[in-house]
C-alpha atoms as a PDB file:
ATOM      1  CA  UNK A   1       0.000   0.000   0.000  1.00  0.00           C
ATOM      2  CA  UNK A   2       1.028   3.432  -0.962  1.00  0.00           C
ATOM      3  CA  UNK A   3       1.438   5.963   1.601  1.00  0.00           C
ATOM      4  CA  UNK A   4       1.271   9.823   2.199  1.00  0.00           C
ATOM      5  CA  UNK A   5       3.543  11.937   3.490  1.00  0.00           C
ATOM      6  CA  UNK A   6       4.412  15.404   2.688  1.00  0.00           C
ATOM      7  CA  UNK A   7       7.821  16.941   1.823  1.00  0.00           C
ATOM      8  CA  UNK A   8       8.770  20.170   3.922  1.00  0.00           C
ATOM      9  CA  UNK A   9      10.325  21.578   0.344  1.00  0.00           C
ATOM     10  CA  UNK A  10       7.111  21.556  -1.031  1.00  0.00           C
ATOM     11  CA  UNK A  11       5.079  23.292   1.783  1.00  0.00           C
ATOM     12  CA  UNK A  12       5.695  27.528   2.655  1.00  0.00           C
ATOM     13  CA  UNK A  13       8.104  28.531   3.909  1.00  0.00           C
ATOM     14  CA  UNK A  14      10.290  28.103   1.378  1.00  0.00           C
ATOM     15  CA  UNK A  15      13.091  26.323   2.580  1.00  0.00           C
ATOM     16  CA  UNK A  16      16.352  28.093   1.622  1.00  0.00           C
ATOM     17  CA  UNK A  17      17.873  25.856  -0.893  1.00  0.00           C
ATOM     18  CA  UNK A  18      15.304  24.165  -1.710  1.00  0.00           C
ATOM     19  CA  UNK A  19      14.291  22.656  -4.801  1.00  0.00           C
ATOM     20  CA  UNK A  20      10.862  21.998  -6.058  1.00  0.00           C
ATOM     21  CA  UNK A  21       7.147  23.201  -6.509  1.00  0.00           C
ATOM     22  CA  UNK A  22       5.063  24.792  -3.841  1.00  0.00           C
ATOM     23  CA  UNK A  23       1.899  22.661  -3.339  1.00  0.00           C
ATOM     24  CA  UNK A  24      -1.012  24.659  -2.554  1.00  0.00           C
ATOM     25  CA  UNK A  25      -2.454  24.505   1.011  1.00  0.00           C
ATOM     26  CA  UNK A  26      -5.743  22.926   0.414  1.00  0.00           C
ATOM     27  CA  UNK A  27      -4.127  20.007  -1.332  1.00  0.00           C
ATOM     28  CA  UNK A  28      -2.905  18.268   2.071  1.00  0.00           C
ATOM     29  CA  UNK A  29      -6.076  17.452   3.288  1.00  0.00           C
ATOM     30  CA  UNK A  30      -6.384  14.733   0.361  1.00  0.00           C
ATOM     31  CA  UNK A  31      -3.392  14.071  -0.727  1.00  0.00           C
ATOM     32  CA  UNK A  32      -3.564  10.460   0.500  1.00  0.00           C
ATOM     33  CA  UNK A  33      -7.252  10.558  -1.812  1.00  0.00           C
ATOM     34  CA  UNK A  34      -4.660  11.409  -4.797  1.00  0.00           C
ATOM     35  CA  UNK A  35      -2.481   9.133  -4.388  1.00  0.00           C
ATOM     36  CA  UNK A  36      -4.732   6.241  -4.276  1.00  0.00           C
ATOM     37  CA  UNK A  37      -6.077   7.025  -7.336  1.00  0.00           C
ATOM     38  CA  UNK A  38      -3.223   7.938  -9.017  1.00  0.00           C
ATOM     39  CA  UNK A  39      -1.624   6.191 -12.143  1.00  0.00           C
ATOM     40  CA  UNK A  40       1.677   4.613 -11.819  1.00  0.00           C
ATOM     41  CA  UNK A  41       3.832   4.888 -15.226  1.00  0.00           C
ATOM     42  CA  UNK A  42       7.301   3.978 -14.563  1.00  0.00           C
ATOM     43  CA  UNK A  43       8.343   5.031 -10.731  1.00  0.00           C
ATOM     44  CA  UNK A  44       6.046   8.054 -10.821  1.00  0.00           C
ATOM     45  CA  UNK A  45       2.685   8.506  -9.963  1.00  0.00           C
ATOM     46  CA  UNK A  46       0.557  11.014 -11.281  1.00  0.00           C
ATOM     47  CA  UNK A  47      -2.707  12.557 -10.250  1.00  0.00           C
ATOM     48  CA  UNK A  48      -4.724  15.928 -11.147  1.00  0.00           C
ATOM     49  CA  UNK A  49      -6.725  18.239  -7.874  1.00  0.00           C
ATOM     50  CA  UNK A  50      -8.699  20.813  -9.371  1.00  0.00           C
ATOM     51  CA  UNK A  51      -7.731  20.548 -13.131  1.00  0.00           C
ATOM     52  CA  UNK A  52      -3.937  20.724 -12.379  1.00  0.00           C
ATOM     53  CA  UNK A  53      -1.513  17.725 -12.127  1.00  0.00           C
ATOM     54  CA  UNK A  54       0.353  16.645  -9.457  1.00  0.00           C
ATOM     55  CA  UNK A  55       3.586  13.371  -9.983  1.00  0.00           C
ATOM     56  CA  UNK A  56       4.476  11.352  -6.808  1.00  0.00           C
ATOM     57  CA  UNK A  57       7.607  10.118  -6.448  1.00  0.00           C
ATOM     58  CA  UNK A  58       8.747   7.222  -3.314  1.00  0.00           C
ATOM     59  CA  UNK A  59      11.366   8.301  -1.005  1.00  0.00           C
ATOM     60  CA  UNK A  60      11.175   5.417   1.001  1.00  0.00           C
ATOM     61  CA  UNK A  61       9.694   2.000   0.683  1.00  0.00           C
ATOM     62  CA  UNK A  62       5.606   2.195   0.149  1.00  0.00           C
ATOM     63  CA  UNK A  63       5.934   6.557   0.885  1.00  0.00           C
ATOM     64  CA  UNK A  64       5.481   9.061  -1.542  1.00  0.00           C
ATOM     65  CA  UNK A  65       5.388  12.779  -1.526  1.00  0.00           C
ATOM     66  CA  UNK A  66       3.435  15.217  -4.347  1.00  0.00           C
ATOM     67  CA  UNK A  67       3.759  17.787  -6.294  1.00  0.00           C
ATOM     68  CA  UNK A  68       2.962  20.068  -8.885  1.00  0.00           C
ATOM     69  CA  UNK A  69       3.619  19.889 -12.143  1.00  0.00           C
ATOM     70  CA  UNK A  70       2.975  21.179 -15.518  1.00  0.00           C
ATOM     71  CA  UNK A  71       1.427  19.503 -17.948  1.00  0.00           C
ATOM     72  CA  UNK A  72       4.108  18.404 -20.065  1.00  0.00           C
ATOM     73  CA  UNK A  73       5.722  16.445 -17.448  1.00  0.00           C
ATOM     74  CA  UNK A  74       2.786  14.163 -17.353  1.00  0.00           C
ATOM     75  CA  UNK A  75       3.243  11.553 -19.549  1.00  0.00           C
ATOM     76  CA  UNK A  76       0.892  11.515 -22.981  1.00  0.00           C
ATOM     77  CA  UNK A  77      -0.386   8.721 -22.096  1.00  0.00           C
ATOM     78  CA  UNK A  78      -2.069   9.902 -18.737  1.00  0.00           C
ATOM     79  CA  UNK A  79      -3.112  12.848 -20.329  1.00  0.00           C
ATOM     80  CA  UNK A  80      -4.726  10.775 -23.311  1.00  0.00           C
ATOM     81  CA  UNK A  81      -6.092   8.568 -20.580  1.00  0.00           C
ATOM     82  CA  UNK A  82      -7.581  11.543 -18.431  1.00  0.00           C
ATOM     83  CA  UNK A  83      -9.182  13.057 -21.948  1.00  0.00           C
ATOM     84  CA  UNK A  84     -10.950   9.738 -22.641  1.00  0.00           C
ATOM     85  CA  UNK A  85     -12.007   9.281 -19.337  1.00  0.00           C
ATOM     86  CA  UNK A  86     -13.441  13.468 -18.817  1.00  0.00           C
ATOM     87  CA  UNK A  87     -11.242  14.314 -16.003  1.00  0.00           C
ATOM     88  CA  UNK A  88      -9.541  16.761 -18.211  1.00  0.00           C
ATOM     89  CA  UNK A  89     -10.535  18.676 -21.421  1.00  0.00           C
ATOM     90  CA  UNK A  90      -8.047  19.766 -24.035  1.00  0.00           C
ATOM     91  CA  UNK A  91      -8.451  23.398 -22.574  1.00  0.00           C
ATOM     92  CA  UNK A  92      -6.972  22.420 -19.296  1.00  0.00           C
ATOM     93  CA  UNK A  93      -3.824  21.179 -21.326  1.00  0.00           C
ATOM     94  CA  UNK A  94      -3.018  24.453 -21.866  1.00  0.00           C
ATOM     95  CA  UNK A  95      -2.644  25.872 -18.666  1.00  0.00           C
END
């Protein structure tokens, strides 16, 4: 089982040094949600919250943190899946 748990470089304040995306604030409270039903494609996971996509990576065995992302960092294949399935339109592709 996959499991939650948030990355301090992803939360405000930004951490001096830091790499990576800030996730917005009302993501936390389902972030587990997203990860269950997110789609693995090679050691990522990805997942969209309000029209915008998010990738999980593991740091340890079964934990993941999330993240922002922009669209072309999800793989085509997620995005043609999301399109088929109506979680996405092509408009939301282009934010």
């Amino acid at each position: 089982m996959a499991v939650y748990e948030s990355n301090r470089k992803h939360k405000e304040p930004w951490q001096p040094g830091a790499r990576g995306s800030l996730c917005p604030p009302d993501v936390h409270p389902v972030a587990q949600k997203l990860l269950d039903e997110s789609r693995l494609l090679g050691n990522k996971r990805y997942a969209i919250y309000e029209r915008k996509p998010f990738c999980g990576q593991q740091h340890a065995e079964g934990r993941w943190h999330g993240y922002p992302v922009m669209w072309r960092e999800v793989p085509e294949p997620v995005r043609r899946k999301w399109l088929s399935e109506g979680k996405i339109v092509r408009r939301d592709l282009k934010t």
